[in-house]
PDB file of N, CA and C in Angstrom:
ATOM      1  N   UNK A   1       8.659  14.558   9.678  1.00  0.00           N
ATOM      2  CA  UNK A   1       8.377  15.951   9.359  1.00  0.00           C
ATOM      3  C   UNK A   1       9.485  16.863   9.877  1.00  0.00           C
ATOM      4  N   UNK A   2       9.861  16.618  11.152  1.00  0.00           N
ATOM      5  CA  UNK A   2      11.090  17.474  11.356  1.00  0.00           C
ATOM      6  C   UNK A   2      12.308  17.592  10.385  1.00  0.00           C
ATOM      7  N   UNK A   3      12.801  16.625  10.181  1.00  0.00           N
ATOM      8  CA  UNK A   3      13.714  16.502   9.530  1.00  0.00           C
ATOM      9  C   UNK A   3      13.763  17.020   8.202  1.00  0.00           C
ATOM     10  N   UNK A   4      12.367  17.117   7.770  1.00  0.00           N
ATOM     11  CA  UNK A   4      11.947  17.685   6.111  1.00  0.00           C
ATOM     12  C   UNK A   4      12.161  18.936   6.479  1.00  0.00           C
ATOM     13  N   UNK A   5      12.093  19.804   7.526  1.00  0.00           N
ATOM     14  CA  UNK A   5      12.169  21.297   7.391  1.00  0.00           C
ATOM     15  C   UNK A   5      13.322  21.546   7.460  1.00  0.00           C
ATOM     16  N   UNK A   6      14.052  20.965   7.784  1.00  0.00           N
ATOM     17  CA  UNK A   6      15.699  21.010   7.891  1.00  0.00           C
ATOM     18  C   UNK A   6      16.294  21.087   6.535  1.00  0.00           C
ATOM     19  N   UNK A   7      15.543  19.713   6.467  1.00  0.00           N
ATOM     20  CA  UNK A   7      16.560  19.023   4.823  1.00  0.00           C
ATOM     21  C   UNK A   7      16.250  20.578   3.765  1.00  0.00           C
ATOM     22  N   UNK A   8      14.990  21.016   3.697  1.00  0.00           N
ATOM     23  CA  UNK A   8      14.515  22.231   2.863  1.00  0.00           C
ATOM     24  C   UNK A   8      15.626  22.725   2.821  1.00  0.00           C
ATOM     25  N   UNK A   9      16.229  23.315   3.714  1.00  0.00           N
ATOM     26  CA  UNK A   9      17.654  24.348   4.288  1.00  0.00           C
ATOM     27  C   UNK A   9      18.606  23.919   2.989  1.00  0.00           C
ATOM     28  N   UNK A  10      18.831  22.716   2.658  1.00  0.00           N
ATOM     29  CA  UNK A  10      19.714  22.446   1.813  1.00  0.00           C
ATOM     30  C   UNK A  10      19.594  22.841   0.427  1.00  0.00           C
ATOM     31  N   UNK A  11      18.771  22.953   0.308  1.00  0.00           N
ATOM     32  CA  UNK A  11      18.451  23.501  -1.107  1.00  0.00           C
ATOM     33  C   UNK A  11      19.025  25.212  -1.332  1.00  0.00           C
ATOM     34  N   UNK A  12      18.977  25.797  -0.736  1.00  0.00           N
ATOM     35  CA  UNK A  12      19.161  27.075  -0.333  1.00  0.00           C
ATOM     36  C   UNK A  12      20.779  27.542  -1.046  1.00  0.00           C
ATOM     37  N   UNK A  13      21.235  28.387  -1.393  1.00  0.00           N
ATOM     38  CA  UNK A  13      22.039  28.855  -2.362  1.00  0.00           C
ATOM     39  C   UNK A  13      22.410  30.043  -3.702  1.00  0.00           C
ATOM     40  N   UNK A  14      23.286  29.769  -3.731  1.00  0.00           N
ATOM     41  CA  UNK A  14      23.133  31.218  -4.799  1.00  0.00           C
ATOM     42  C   UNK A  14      22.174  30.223  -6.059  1.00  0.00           C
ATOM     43  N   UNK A  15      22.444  28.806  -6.057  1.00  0.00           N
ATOM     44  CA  UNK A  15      21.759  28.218  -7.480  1.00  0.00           C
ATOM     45  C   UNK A  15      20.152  28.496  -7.708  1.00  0.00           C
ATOM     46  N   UNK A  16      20.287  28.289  -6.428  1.00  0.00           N
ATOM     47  CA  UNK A  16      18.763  28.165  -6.314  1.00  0.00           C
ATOM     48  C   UNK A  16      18.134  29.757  -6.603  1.00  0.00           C
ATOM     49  N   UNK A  17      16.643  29.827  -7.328  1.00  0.00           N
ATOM     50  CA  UNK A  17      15.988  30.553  -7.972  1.00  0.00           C
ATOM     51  C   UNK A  17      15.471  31.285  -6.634  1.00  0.00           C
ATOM     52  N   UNK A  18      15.156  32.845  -6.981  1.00  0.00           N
ATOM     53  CA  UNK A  18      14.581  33.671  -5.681  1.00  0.00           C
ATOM     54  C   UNK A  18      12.956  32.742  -5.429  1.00  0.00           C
ATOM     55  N   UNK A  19      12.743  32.548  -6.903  1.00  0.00           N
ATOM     56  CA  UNK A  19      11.338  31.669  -6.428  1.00  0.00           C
ATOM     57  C   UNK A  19      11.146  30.842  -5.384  1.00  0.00           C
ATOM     58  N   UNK A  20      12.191  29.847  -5.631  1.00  0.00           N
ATOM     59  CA  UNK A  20      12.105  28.506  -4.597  1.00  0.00           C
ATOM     60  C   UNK A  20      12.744  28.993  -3.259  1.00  0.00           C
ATOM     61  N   UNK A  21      13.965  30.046  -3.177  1.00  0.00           N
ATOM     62  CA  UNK A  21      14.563  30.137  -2.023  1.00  0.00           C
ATOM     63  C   UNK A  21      13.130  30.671  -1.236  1.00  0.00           C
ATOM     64  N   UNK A  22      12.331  31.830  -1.570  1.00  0.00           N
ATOM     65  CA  UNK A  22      11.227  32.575  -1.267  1.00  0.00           C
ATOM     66  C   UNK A  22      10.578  31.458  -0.415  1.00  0.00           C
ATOM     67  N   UNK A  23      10.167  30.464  -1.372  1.00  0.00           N
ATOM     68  CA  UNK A  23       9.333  29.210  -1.093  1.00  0.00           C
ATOM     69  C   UNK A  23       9.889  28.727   0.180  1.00  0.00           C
ATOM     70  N   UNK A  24      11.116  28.297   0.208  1.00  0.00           N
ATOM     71  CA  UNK A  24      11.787  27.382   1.312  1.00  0.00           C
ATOM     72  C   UNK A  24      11.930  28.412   2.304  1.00  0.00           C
ATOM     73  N   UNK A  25      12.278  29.443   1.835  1.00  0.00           N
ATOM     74  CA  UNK A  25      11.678  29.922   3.667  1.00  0.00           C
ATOM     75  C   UNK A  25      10.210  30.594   4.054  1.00  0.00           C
ATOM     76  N   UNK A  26       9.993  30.504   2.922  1.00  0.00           N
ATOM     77  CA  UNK A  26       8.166  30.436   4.052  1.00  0.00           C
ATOM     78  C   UNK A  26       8.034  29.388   4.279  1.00  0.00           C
ATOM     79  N   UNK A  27       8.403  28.591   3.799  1.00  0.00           N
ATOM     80  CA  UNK A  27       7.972  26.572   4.457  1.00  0.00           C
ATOM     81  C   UNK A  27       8.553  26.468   5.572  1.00  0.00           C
ATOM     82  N   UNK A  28       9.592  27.145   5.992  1.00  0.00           N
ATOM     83  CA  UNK A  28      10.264  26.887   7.035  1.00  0.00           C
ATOM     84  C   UNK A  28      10.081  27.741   8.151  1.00  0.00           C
ATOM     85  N   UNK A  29       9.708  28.773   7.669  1.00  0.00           N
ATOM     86  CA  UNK A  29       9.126  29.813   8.630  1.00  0.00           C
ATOM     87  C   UNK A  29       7.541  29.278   9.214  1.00  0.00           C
ATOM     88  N   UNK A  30       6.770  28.352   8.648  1.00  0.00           N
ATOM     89  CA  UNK A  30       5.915  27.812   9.308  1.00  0.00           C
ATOM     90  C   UNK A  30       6.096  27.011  10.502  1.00  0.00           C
ATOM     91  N   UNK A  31       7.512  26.311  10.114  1.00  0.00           N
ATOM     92  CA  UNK A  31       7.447  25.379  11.208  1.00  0.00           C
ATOM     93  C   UNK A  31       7.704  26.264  12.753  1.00  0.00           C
ATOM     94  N   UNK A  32       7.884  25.464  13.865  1.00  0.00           N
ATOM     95  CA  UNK A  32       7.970  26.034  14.885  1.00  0.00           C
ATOM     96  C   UNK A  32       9.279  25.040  15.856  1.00  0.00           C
ATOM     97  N   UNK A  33       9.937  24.322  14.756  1.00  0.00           N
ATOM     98  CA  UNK A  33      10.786  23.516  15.118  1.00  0.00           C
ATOM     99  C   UNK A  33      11.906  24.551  15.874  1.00  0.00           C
ATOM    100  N   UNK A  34      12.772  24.065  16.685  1.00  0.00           N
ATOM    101  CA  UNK A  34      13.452  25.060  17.726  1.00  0.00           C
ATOM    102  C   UNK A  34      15.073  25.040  16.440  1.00  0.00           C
ATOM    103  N   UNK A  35      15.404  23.594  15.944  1.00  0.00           N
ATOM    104  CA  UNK A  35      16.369  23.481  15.071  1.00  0.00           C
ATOM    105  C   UNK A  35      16.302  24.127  13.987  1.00  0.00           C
ATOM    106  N   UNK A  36      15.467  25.117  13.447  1.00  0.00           N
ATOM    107  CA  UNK A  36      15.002  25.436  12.353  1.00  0.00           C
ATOM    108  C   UNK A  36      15.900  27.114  12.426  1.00  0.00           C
ATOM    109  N   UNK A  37      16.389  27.684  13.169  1.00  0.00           N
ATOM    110  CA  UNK A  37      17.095  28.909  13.004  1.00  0.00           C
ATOM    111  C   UNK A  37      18.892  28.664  13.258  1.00  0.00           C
ATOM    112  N   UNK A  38      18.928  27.669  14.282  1.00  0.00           N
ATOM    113  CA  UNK A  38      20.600  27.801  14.133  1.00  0.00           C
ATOM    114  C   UNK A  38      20.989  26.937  12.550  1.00  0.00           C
ATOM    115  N   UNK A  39      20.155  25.921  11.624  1.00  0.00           N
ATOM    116  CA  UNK A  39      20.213  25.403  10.832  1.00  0.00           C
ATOM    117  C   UNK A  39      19.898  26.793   9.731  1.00  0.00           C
ATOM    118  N   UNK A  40      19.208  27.772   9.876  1.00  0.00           N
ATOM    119  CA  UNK A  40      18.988  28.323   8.816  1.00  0.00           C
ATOM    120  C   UNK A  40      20.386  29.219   9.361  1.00  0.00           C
ATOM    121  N   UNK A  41      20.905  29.840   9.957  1.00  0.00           N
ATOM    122  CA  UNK A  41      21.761  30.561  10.728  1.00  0.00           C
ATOM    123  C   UNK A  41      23.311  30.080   9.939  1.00  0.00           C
ATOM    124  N   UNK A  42      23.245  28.515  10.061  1.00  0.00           N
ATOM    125  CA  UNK A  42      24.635  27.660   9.300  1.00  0.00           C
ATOM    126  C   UNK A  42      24.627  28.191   8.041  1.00  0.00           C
ATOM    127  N   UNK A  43      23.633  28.101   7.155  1.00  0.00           N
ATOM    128  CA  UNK A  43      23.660  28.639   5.719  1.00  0.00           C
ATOM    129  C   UNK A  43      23.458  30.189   5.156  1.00  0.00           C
ATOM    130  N   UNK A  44      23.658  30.890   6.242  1.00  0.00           N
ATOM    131  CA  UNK A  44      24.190  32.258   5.995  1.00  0.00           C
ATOM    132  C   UNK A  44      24.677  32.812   4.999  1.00  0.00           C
ATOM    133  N   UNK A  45      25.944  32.297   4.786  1.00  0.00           N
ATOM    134  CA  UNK A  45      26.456  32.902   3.671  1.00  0.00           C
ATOM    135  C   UNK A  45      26.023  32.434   2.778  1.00  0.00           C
ATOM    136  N   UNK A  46      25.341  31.229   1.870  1.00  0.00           N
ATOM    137  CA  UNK A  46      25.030  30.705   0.886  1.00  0.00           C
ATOM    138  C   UNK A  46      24.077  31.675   0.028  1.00  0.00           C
ATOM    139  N   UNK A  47      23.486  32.818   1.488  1.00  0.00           N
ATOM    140  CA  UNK A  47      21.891  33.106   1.011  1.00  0.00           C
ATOM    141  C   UNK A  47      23.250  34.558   0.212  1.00  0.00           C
ATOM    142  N   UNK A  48      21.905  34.919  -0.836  1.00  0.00           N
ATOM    143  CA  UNK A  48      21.816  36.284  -1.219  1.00  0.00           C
ATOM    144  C   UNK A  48      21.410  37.355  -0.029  1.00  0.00           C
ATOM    145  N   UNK A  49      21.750  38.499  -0.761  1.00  0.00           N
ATOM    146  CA  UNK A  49      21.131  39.792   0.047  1.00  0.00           C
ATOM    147  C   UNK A  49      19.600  39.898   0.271  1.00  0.00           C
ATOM    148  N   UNK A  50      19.201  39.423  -0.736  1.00  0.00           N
ATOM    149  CA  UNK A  50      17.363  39.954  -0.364  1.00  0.00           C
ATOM    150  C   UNK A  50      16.769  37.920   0.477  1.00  0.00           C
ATOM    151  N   UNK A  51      17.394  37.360  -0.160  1.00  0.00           N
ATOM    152  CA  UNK A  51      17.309  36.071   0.930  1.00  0.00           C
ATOM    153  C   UNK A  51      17.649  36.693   2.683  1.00  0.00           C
ATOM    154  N   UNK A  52      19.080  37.337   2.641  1.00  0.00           N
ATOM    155  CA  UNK A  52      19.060  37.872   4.015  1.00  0.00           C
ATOM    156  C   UNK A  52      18.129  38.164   4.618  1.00  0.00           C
ATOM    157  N   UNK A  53      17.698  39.230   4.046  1.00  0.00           N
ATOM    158  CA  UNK A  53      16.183  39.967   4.501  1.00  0.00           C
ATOM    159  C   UNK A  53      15.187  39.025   5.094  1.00  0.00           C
ATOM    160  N   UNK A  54      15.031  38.204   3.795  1.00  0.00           N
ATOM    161  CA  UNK A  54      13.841  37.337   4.426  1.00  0.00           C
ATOM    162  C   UNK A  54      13.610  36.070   5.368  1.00  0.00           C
ATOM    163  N   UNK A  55      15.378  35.835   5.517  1.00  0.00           N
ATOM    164  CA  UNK A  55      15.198  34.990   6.298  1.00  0.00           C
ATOM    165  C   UNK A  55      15.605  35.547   8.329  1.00  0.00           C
ATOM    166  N   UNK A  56      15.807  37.238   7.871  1.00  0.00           N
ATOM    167  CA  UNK A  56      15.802  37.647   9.288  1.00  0.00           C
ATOM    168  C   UNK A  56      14.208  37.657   9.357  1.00  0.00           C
ATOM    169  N   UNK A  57      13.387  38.118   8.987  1.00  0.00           N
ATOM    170  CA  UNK A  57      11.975  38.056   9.020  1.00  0.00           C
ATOM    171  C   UNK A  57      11.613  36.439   9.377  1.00  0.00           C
ATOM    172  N   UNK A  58      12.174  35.519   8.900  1.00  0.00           N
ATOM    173  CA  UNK A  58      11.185  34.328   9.359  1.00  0.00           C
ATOM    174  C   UNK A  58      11.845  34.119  10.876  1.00  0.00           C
ATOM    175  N   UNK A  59      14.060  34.495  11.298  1.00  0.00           N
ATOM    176  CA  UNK A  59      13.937  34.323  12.066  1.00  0.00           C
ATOM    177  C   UNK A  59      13.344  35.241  12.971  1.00  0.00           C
ATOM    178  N   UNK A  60      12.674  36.433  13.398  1.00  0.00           N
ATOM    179  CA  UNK A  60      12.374  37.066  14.031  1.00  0.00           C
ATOM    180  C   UNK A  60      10.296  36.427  14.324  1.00  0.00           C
ATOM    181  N   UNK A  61      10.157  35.743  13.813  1.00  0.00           N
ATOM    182  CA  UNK A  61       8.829  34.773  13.930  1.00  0.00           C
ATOM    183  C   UNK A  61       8.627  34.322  15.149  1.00  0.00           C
ATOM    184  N   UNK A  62       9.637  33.963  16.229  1.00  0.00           N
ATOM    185  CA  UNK A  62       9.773  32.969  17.079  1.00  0.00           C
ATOM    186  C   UNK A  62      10.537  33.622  18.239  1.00  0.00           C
ATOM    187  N   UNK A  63      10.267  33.544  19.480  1.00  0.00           N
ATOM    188  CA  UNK A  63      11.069  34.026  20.407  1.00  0.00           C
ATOM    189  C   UNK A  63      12.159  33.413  20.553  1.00  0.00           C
ATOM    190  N   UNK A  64      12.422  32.059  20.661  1.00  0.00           N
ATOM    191  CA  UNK A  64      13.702  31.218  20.369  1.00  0.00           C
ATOM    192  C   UNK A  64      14.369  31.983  19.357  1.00  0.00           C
ATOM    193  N   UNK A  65      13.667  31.851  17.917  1.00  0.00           N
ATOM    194  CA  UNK A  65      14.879  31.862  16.700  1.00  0.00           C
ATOM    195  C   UNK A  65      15.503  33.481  16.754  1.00  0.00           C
ATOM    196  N   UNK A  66      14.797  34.361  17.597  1.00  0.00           N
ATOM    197  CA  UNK A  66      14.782  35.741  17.277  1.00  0.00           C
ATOM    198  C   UNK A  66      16.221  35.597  18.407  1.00  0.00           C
ATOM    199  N   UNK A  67      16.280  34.943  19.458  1.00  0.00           N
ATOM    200  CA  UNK A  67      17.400  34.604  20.602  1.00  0.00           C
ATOM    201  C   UNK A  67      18.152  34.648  19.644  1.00  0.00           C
ATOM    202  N   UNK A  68      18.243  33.198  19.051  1.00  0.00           N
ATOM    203  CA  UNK A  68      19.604  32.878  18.448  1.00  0.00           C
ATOM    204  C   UNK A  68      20.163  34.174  17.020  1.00  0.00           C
ATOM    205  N   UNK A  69      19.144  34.613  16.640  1.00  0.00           N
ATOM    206  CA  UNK A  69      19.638  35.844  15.487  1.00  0.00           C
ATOM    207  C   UNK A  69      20.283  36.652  16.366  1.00  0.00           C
ATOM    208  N   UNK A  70      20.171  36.933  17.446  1.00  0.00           N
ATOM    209  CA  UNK A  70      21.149  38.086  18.347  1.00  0.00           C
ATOM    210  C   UNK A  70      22.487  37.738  18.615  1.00  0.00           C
ATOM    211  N   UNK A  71      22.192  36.142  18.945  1.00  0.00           N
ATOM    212  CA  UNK A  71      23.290  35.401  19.291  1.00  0.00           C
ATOM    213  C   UNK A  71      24.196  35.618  18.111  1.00  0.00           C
ATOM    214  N   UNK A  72      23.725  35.467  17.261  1.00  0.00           N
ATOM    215  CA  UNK A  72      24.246  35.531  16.004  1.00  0.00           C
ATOM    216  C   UNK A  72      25.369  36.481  15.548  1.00  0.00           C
ATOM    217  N   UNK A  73      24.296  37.665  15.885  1.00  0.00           N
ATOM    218  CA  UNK A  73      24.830  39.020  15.626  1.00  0.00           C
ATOM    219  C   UNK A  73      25.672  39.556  16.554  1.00  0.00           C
ATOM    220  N   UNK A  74      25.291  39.090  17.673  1.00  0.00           N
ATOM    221  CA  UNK A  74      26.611  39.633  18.641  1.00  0.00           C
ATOM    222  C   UNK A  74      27.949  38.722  18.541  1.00  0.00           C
ATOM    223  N   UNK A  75      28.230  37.481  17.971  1.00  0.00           N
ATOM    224  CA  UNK A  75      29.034  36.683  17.590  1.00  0.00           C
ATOM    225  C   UNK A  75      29.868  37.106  16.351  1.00  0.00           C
ATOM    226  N   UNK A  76      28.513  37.972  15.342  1.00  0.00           N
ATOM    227  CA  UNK A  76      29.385  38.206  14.033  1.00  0.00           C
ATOM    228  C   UNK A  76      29.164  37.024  13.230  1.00  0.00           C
ATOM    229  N   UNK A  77      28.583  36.410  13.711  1.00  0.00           N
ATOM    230  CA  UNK A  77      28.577  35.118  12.758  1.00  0.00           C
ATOM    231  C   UNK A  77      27.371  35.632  11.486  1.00  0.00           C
ATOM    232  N   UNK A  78      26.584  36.726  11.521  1.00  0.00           N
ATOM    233  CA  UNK A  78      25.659  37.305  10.936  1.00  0.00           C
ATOM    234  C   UNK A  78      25.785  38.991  10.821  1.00  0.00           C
ATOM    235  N   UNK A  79      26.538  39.407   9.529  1.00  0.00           N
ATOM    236  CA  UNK A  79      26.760  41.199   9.723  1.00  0.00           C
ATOM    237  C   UNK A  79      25.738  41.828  10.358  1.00  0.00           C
ATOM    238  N   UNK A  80      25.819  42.525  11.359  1.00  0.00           N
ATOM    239  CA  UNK A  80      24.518  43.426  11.474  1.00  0.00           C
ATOM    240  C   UNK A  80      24.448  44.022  10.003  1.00  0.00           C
ATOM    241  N   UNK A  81      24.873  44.779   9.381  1.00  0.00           N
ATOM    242  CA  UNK A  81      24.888  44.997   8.163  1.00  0.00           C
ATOM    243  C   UNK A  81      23.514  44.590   7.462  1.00  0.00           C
ATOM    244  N   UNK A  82      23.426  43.621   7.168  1.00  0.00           N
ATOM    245  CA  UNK A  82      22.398  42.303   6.982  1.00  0.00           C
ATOM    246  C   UNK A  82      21.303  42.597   7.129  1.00  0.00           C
TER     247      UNK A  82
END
């Protein structure tokens, strides 16, 4: 099961439909896996703008993942912009 919330991550992309991206991160926003935000964090740029949105919302779910979104942002590795 861990590994399935991960693998989800891969799907993620401009190809992919707002439907399914929508989908894959509420699936992933369920989990409570600790790997589940610097992995969503790696595919950053892949996401769209309104993907942005929603995947600061799933990371802000979690006191961990909400850490690493700062981390993020104070790195630049994530526009505040965003």
């Amino acid at each position: 099961m861990r590994r399935r919330s991960i693998r989800l991550l891969d799907l993620l992309g401009f190809r992919a439909g707002p439907t399914l991206v929508t989908g894959i991160l509420d699936a992933v926003g369920q989990s409570s896996l600790p790997e589940v935000a610097p992995a969503l964090i790696a595919r950053w740029e892949k996401l769209t703008p309104g993907a942005r949105s929603q995947a600061i919302e799933v990371l802000m779910r979690r006191p961990a993942w909400t850490g690493n979104l700062l981390d993020a942002l104070e790195k630049n590795t994530i526009n505040p912009g965003d």
